[in-house]
Protein backbone atom coordinates (compact mmCIF):
# COMPACT_ATOMS: atom_id res chain seq x y z
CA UNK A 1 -39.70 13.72 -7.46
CA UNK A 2 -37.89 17.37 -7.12
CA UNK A 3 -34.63 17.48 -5.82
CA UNK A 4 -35.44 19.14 -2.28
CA UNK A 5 -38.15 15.62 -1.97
CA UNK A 6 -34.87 13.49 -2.91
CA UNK A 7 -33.37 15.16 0.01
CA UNK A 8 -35.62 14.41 2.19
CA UNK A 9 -35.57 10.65 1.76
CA UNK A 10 -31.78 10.87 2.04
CA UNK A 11 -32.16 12.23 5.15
CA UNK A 12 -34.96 10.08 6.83
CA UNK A 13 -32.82 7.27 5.35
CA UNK A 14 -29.51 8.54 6.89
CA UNK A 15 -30.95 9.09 10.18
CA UNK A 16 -32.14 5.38 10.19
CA UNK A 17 -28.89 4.20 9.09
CA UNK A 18 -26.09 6.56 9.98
CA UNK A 19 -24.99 5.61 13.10
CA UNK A 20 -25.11 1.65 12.41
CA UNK A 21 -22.97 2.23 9.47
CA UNK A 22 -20.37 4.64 11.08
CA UNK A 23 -19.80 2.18 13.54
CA UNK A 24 -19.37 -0.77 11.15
CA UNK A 25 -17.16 1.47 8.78
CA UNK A 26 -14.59 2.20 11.86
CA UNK A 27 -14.38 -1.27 12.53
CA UNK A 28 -13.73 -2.20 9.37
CA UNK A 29 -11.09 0.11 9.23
CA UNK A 30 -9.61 -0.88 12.54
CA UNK A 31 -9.47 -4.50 11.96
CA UNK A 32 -8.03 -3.38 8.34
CA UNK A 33 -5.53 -1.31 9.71
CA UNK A 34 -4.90 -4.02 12.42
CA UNK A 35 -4.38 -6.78 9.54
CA UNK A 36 -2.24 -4.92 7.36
CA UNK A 37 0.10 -3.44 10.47
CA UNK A 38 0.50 -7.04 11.75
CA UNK A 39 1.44 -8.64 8.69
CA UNK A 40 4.13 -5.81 8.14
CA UNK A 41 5.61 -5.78 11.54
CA UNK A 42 6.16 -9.45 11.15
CA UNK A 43 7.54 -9.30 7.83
CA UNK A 44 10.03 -6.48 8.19
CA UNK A 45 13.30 -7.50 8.89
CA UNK A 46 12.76 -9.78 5.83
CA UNK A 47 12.20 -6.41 3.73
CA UNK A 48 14.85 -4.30 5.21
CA UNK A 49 17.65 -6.93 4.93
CA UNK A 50 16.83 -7.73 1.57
CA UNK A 51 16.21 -3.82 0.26
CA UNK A 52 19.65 -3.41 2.27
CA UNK A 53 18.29 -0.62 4.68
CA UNK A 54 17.14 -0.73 8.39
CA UNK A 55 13.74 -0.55 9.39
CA UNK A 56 12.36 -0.58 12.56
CA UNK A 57 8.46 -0.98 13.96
CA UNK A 58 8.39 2.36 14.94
CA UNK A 59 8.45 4.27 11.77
CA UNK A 60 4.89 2.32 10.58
CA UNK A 61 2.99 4.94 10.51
CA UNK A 62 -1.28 4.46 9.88
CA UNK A 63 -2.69 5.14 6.68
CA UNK A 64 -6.25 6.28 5.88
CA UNK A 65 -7.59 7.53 2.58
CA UNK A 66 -10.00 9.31 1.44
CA UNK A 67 -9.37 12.50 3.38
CA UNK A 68 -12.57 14.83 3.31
CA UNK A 69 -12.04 16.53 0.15
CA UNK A 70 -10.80 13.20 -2.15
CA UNK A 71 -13.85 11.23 -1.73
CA UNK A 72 -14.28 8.67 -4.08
CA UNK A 73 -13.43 4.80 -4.74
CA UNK A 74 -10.61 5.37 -6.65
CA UNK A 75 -9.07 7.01 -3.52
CA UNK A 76 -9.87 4.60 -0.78
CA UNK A 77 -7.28 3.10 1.19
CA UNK A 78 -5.80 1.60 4.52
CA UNK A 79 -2.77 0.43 5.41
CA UNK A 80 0.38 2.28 6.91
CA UNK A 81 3.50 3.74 5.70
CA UNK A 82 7.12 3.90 6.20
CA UNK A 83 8.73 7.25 5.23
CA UNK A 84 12.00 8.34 4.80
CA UNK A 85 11.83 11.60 3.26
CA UNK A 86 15.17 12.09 3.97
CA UNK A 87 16.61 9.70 2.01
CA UNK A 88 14.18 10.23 -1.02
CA UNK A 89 11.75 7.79 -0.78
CA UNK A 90 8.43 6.22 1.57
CA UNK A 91 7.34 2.73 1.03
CA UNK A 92 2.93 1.86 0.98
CA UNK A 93 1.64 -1.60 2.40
CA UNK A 94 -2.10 -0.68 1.84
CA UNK A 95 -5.51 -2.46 0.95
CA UNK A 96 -7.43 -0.41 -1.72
CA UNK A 97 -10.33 -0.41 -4.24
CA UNK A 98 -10.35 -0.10 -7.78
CA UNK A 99 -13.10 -0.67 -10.67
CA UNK A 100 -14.72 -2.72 -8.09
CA UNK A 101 -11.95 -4.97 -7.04
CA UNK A 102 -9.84 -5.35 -4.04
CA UNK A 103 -6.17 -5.34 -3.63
CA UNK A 104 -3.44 -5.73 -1.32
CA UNK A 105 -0.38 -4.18 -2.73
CA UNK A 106 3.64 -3.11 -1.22
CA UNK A 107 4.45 0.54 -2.94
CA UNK A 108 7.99 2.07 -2.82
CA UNK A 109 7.63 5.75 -3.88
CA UNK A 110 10.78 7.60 -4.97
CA UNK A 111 11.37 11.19 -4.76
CA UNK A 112 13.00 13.09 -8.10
CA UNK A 113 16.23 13.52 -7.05
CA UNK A 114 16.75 9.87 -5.44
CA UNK A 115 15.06 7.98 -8.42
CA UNK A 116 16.75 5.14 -9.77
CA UNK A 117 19.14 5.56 -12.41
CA UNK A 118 18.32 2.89 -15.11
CA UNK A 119 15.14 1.66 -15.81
CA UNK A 120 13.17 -0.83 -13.66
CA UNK A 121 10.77 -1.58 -15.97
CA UNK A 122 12.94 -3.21 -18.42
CA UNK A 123 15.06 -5.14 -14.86
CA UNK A 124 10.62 -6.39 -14.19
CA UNK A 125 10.60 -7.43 -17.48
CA UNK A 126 12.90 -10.09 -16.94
CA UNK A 127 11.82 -10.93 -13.44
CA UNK A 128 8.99 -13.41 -12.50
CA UNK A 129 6.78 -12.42 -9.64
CA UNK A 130 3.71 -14.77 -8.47
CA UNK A 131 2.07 -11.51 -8.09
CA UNK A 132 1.06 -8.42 -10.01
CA UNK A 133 4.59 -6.12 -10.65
CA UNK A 134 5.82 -3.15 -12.26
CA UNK A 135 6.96 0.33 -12.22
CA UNK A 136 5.18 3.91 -12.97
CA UNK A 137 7.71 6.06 -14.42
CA UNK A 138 5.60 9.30 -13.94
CA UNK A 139 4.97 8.59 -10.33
CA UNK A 140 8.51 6.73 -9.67
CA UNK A 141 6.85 3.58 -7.97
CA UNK A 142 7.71 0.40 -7.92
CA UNK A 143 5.11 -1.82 -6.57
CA UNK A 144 3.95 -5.31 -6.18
CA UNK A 145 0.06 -6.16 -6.12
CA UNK A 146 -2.49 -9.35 -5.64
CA UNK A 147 -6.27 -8.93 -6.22
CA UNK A 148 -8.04 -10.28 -2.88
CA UNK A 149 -11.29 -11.99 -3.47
CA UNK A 150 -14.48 -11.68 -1.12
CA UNK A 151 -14.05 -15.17 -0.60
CA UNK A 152 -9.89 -15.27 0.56
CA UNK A 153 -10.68 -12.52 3.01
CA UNK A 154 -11.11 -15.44 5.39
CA UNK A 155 -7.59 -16.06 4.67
CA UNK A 156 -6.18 -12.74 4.67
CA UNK A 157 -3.80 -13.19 7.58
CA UNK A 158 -2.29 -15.64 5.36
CA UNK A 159 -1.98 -13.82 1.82
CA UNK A 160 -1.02 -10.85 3.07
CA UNK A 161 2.76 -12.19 4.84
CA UNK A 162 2.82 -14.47 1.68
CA UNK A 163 2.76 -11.33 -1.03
CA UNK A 164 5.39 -9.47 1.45
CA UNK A 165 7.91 -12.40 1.59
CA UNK A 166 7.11 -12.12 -2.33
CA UNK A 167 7.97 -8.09 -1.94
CA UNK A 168 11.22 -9.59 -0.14
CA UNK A 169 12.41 -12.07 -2.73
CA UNK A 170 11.59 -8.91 -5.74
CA UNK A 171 13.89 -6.86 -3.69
CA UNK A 172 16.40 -9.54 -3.49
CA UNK A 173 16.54 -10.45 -7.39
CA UNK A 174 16.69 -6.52 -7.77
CA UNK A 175 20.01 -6.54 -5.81
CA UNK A 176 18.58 -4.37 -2.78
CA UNK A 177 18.22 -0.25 -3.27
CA UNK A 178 22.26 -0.66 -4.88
CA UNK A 179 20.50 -3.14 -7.12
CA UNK A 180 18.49 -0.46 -8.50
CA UNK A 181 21.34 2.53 -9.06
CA UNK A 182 20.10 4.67 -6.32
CA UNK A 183 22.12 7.26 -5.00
CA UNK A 184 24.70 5.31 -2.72
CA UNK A 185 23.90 8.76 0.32
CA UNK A 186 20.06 7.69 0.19
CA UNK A 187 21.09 3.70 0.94
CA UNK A 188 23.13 5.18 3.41
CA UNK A 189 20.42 6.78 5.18
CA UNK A 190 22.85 10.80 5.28
């Protein structure tokens, strides 16, 4: 079969298929979104008190990847996203897929300039976590992470406040953002 017959088929296929699937894909994004922005909302004074900032619902922003030109699996993701550029960092609460798995995981992302001081990874080290933990030096993110089975989606709802009360309790044992040595004008919010 020649490439412009392959085409063809991909195209009588798509035509078939297309709009069932777009419609299933954005409501499986919305009820994503939905699940992830819930769970978050609910859990957030929990976070902020024990990272020693204030949050509030209205900086959750939505979070969709891929965009257009980063399709692939290693890029998908949904969730939302608190940033505070300002103050050097943005935090991730996001489902995503890798090597054919699926995750939930809580992502604080740290610019340059407001990185922490000493090393986490050697604090994480000595820290249990029932979840997934660590730190990526090159990307300066400290994150927290529990592989969600086909089968627990049923109970999403449930895992989902249980890992960010988890996220809480890391952030406690770390001592807040002060824990971590970061600069005392980025707790500070100026």
């Amino acid at each position: 079969m020649d490439k412009s017959q392959q085409t063809n088929q991909l195209l009588i296929a798509g035509v078939k298929s297309y709009p069932g699937a777009l419609i299933a894909m954005t409501e499986f994004r919305r009820l994503a979104l939905k699940t992830v922005q819930d769970a978050v909302e609910s859990n957030l004074k929990l976070i902020a008190t024990s990272m020693g900032v204030e949050l509030s619902p209205s900086e959750i922003q939505k979070r969709f990847k891929p965009k257009e030109s980063e399709i692939g699996e290693e890029n998908a993701k949904i969730g939302v996203t608190i940033r505070r550029d300002a103050e050097g960092w943005k935090q991730y609460y996001q489902f995503y897929w890798e090597r054919e798995s699926f995750y939930f995981t809580a992502i604080i992302r740290f610019k340059e300039a407001a990185a922490p001081a000493a090393s986490i990874s050697e604090v994480l080290n000595q820290i249990e976590s029932k979840f997934r933990v660590g730190f990526e030096e090159e990307e300066r993110e400290l994150f927290m992470s529990r592989q969600i089975t086909s089968v627990e989606m049923r109970r999403v709802s449930e895992i989902l406040p249980e890992v960010l009360r988890e996220w809480a309790n890391l952030w406690k044992r770390l001592g807040g953002l002060k824990g971590l040595n970061v600069n005392e004008a980025t707790i500070a919010g100026r």
